[in-house]
PDB file of N, CA and C in Angstrom:
ATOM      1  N   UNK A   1       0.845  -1.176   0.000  1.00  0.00           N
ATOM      2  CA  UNK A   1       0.000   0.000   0.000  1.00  0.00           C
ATOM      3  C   UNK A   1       0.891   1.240   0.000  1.00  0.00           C
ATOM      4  N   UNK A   2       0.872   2.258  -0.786  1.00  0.00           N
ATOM      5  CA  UNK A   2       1.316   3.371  -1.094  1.00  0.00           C
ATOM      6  C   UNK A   2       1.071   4.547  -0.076  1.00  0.00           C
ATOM      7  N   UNK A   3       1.856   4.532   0.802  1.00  0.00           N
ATOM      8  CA  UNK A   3       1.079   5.989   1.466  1.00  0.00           C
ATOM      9  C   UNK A   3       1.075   7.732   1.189  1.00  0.00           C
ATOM     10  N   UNK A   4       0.199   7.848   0.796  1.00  0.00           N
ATOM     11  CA  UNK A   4       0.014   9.528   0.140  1.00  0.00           C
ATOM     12  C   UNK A   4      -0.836  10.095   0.905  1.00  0.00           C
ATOM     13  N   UNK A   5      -1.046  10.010   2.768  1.00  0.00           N
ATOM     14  CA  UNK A   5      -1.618  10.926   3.214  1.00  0.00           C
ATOM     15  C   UNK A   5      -0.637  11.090   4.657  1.00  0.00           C
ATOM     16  N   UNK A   6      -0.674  12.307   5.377  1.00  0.00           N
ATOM     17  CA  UNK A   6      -0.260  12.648   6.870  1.00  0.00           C
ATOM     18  C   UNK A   6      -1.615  12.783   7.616  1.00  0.00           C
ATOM     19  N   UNK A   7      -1.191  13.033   9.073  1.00  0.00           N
ATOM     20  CA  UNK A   7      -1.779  12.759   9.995  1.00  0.00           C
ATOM     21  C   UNK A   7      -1.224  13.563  10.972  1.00  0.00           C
ATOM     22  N   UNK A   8      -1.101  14.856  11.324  1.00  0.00           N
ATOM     23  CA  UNK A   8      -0.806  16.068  12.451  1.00  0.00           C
ATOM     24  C   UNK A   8      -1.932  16.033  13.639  1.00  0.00           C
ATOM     25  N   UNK A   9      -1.422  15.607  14.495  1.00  0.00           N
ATOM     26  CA  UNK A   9      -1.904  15.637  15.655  1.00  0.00           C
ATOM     27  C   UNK A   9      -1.468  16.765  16.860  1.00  0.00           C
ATOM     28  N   UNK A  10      -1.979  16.994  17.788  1.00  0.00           N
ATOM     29  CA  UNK A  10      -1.318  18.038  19.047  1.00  0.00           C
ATOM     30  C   UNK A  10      -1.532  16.942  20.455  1.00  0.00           C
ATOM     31  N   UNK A  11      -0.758  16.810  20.835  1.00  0.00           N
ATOM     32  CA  UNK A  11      -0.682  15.866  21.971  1.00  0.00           C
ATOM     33  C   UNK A  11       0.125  16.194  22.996  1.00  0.00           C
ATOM     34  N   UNK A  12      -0.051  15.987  24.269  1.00  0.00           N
ATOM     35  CA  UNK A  12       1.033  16.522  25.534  1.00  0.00           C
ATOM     36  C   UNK A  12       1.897  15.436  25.451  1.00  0.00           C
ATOM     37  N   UNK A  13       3.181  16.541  25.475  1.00  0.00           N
ATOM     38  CA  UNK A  13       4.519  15.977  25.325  1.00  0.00           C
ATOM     39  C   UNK A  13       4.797  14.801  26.179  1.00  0.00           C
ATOM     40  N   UNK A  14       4.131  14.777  27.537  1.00  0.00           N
ATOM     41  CA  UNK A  14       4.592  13.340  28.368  1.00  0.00           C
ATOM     42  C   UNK A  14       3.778  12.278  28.017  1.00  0.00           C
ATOM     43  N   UNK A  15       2.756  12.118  26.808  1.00  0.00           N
ATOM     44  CA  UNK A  15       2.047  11.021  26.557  1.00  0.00           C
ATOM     45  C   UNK A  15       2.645  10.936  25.372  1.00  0.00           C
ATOM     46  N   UNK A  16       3.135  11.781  24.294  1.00  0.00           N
ATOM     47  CA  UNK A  16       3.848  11.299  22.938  1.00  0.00           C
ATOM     48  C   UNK A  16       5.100  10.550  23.790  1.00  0.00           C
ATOM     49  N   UNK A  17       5.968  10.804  24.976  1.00  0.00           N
ATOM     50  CA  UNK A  17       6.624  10.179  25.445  1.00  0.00           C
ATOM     51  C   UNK A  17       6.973   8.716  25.515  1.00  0.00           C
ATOM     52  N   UNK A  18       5.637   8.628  26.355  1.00  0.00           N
ATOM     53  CA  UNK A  18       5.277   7.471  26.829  1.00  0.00           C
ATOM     54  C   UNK A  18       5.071   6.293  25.725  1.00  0.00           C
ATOM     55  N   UNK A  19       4.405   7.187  24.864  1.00  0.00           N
ATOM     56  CA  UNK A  19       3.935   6.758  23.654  1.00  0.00           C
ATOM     57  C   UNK A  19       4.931   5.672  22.748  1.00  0.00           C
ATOM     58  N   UNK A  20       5.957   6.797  22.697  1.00  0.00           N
ATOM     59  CA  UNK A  20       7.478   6.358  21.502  1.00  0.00           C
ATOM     60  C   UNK A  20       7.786   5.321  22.749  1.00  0.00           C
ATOM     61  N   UNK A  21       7.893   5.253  24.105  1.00  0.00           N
ATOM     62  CA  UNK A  21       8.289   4.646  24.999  1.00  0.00           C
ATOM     63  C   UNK A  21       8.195   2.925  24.405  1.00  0.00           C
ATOM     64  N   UNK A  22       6.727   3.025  24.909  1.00  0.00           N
ATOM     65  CA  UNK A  22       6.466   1.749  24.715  1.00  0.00           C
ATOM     66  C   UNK A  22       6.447   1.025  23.207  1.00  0.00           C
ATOM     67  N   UNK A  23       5.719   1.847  22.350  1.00  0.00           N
ATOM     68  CA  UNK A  23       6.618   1.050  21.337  1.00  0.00           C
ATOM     69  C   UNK A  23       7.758   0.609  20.861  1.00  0.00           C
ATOM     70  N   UNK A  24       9.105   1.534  21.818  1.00  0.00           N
ATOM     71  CA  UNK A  24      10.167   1.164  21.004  1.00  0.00           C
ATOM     72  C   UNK A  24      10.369  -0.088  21.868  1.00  0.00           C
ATOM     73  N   UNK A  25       9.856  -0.256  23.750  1.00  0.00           N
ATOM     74  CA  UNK A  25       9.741  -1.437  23.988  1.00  0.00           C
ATOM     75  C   UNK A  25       9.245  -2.615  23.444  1.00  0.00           C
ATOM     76  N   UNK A  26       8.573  -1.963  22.312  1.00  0.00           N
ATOM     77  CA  UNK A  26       7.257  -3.806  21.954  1.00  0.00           C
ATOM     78  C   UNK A  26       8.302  -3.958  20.466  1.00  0.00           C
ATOM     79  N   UNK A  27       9.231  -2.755  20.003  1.00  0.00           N
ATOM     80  CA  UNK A  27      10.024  -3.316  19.061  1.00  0.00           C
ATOM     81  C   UNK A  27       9.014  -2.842  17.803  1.00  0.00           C
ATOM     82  N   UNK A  28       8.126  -1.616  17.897  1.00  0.00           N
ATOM     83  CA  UNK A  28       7.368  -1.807  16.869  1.00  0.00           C
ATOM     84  C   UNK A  28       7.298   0.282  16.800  1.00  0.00           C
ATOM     85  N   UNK A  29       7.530   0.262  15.312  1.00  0.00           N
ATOM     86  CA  UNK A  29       7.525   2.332  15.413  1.00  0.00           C
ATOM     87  C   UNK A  29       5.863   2.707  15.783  1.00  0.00           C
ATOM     88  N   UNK A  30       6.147   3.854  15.779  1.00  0.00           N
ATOM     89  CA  UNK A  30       4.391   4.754  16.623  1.00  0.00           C
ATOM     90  C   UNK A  30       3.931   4.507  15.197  1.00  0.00           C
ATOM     91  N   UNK A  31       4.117   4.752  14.084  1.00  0.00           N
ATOM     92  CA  UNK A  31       3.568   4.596  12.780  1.00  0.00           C
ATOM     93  C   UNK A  31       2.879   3.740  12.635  1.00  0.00           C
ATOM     94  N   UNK A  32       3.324   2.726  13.190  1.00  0.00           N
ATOM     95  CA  UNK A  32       2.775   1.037  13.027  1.00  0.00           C
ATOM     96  C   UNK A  32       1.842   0.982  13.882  1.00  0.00           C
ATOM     97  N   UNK A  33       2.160   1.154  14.824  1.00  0.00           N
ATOM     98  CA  UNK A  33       0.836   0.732  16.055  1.00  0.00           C
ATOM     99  C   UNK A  33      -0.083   1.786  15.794  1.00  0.00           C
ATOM    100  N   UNK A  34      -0.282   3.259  15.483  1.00  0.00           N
ATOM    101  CA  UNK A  34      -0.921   4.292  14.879  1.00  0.00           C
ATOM    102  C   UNK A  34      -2.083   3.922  13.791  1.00  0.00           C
ATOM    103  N   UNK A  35      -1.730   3.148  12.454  1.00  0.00           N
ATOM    104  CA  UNK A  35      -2.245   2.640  11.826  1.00  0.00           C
ATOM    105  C   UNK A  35      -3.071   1.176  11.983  1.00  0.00           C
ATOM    106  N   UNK A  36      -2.308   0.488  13.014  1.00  0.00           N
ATOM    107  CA  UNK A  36      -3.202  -0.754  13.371  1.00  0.00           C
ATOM    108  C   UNK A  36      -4.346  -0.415  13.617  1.00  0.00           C
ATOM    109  N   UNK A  37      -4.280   0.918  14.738  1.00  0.00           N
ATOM    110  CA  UNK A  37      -4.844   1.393  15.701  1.00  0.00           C
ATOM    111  C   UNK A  37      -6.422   1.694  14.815  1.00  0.00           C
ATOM    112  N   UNK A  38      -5.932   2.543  13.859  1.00  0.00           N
ATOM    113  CA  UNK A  38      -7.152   3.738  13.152  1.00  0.00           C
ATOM    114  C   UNK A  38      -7.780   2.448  12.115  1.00  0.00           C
ATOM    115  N   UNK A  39      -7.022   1.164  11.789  1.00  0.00           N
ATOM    116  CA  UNK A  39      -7.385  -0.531  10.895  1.00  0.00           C
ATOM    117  C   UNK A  39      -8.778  -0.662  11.710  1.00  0.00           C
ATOM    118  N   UNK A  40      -8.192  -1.191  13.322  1.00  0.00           N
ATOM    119  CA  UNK A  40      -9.092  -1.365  13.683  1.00  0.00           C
ATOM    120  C   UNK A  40     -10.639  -0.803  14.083  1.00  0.00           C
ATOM    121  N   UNK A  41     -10.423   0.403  14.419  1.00  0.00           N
ATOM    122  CA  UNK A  41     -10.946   1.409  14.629  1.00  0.00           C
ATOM    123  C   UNK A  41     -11.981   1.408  13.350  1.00  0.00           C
ATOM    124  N   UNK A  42     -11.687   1.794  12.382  1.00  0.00           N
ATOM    125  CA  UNK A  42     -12.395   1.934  11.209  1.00  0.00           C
ATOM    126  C   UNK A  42     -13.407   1.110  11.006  1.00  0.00           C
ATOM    127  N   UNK A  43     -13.016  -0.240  11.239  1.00  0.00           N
ATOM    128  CA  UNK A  43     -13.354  -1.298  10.754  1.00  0.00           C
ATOM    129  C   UNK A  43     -14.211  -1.713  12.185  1.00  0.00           C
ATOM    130  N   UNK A  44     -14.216  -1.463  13.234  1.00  0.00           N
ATOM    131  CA  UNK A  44     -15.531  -1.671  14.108  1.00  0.00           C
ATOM    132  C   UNK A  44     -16.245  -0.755  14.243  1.00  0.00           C
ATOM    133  N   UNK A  45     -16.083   0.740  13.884  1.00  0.00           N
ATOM    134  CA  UNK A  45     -17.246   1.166  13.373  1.00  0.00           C
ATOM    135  C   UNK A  45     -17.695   1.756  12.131  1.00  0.00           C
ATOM    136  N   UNK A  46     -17.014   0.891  11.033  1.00  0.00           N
ATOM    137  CA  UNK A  46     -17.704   0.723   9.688  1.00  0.00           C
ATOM    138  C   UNK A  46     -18.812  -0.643   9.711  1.00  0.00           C
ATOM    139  N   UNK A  47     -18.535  -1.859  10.328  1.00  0.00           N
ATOM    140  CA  UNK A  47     -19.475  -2.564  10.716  1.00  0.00           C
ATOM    141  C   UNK A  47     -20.711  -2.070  11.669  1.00  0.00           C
ATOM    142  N   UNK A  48     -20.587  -0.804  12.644  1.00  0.00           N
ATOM    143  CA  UNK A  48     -22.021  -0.003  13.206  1.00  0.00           C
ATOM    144  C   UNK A  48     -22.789   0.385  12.289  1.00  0.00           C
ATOM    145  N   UNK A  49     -22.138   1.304  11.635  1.00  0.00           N
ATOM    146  CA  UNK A  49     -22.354   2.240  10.504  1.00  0.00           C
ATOM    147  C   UNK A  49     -23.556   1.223   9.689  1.00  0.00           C
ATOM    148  N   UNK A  50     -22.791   0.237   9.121  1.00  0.00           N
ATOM    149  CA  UNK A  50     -23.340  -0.427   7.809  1.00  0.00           C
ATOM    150  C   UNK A  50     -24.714  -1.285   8.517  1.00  0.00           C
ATOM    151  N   UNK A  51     -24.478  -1.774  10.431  1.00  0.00           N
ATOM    152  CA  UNK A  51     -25.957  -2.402  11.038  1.00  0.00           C
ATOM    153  C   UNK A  51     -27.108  -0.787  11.010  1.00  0.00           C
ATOM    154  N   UNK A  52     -26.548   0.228  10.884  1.00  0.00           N
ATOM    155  CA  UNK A  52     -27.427   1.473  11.410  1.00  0.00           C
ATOM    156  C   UNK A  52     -28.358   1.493   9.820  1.00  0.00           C
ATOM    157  N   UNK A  53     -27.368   1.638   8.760  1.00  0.00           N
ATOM    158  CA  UNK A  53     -28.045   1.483   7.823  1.00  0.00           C
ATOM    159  C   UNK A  53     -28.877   0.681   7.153  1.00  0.00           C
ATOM    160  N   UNK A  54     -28.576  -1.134   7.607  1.00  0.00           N
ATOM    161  CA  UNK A  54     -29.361  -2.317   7.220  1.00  0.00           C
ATOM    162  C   UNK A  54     -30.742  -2.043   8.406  1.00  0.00           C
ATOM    163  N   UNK A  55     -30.905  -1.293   9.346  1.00  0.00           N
ATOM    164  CA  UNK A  55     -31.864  -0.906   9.915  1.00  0.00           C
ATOM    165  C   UNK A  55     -32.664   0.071   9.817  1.00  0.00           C
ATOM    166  N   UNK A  56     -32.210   1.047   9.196  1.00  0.00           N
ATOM    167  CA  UNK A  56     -33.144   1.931   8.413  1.00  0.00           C
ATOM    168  C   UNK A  56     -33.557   1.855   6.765  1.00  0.00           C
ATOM    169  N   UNK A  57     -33.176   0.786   6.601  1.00  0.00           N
ATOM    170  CA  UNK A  57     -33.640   0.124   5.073  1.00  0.00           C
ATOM    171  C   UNK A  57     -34.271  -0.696   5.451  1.00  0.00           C
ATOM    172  N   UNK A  58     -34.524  -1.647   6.792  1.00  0.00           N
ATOM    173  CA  UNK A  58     -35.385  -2.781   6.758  1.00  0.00           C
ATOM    174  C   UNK A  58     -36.857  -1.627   7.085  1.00  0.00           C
ATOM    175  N   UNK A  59     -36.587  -0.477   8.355  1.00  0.00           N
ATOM    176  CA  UNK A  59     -37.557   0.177   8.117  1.00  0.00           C
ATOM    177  C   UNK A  59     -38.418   0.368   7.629  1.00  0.00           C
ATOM    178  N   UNK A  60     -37.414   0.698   6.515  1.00  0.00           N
ATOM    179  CA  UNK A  60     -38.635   1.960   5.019  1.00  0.00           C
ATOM    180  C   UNK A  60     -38.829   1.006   4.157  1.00  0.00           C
ATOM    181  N   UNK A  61     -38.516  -0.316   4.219  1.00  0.00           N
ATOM    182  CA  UNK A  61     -39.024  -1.416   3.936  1.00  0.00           C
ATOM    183  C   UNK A  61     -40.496  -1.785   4.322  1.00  0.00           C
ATOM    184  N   UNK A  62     -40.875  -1.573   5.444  1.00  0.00           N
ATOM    185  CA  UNK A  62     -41.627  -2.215   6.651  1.00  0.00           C
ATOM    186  C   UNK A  62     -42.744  -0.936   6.215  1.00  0.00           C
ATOM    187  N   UNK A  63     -42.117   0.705   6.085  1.00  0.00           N
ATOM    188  CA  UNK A  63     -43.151   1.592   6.086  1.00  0.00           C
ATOM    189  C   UNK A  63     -43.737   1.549   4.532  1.00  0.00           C
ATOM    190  N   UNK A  64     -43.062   0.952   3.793  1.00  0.00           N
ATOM    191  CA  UNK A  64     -43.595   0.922   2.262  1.00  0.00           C
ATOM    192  C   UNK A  64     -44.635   0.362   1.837  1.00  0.00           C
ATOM    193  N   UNK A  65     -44.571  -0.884   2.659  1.00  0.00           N
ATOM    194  CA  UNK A  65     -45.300  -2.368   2.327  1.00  0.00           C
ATOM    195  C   UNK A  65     -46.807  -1.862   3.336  1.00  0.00           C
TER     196      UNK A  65
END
């Protein structure tokens, strides 16, 4: 995957700390765990998203008929 976007955040300096901390403990860059992070993220609530919508289509289903 090609990456062609950034991501600027403002964060207090003793949690970006902590932050670089522990990843460089788990052996893994903030980049990486950053992106797992927003993978997962996305993806449990793109599955809400898509039940919110199969529920307002069964709806106007229900109000049609």
């Amino acid at each position: 995957m090609t990456k062609t976007a950034a991501l600027r955040i403002r964060i207090a300096p003793e949690l970006h700390q902590d932050f670089l901390e522990i990843c460089k403990h788990q052996d893994l860059s903030a980049s990486h765990v950053l992106r797992q992070f927003m993978r997962s993220y996305v993806e449990e609530h793109r599955n809400e998203q898509q039940g919110e919508l199969f529920s307002i289509n069964k709806k106007r289903q229900q109000h049609d008929n």
